[in-house]
Protein backbone atom coordinates (compact mmCIF):
# COMPACT_ATOMS: atom_id res chain seq x y z
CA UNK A 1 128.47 55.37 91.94
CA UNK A 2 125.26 57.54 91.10
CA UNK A 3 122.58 57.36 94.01
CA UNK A 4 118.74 56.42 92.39
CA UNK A 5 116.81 60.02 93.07
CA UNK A 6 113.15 58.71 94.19
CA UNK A 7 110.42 60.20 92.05
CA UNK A 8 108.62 62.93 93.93
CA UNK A 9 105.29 62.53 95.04
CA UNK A 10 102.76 64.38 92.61
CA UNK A 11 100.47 66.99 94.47
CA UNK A 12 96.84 66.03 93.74
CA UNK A 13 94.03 68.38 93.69
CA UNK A 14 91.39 67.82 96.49
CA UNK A 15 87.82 66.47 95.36
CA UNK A 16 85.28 69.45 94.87
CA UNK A 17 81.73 68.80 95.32
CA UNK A 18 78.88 71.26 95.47
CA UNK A 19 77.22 72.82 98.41
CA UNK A 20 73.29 70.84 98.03
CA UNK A 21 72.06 74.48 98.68
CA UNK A 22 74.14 77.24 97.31
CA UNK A 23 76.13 75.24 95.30
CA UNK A 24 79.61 76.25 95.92
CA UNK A 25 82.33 74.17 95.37
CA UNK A 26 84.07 73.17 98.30
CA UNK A 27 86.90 70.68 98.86
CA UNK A 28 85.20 67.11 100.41
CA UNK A 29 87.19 66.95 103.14
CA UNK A 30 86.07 70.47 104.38
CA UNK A 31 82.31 69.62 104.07
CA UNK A 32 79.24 68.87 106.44
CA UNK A 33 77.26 66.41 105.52
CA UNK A 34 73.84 64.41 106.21
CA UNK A 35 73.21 61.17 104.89
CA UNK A 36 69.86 60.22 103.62
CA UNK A 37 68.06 57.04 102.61
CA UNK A 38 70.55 56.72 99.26
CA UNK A 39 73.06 59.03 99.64
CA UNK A 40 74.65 61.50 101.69
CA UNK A 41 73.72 65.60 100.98
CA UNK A 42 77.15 67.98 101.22
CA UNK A 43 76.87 71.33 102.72
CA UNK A 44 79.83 74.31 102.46
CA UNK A 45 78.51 75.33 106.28
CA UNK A 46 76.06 75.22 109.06
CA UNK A 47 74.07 77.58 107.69
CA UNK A 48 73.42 75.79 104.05
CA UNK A 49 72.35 72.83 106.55
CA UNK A 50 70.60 74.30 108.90
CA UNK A 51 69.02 75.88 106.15
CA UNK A 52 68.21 72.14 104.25
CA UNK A 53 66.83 70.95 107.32
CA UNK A 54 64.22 73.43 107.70
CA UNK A 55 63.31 73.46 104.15
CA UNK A 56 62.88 69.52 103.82
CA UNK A 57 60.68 69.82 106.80
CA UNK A 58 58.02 71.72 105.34
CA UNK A 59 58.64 71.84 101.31
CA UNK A 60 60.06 69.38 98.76
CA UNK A 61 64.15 69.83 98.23
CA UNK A 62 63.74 71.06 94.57
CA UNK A 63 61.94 74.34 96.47
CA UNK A 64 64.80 75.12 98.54
């Protein structure tokens, strides 16, 4: 009697999105975010959203 041999589970790659300031890509599950009024921003680090912050304060986010 031949045993069934279960299909083995394909890896999948992980989602990349872009870094809203430097635009690296970065896996999802990695990222820091901050949501806004529609949608939420993705960051690679602190710094990229400490760096947002600062700029959405006092210019418009196409400047930063």
């Amino acid at each position: 009697m031949k045993h069934a041999i279960p299909d083995k589970p394909v890896p999948t790659e992980p989602e990349l999105i872009r870094c809203e300031i430097c635009l690296t890509e970065i896996p999802g599950s990695v990222a820091s975010n901050a949501e806004g009024p529609d949608y939420v921003h993705h960051f690679c680090g602190l710094d990229c959203l400490a760096r947002w912050r600062a700029c959405t304060k006092t210019a418009t986010p196409s400047a930063c």
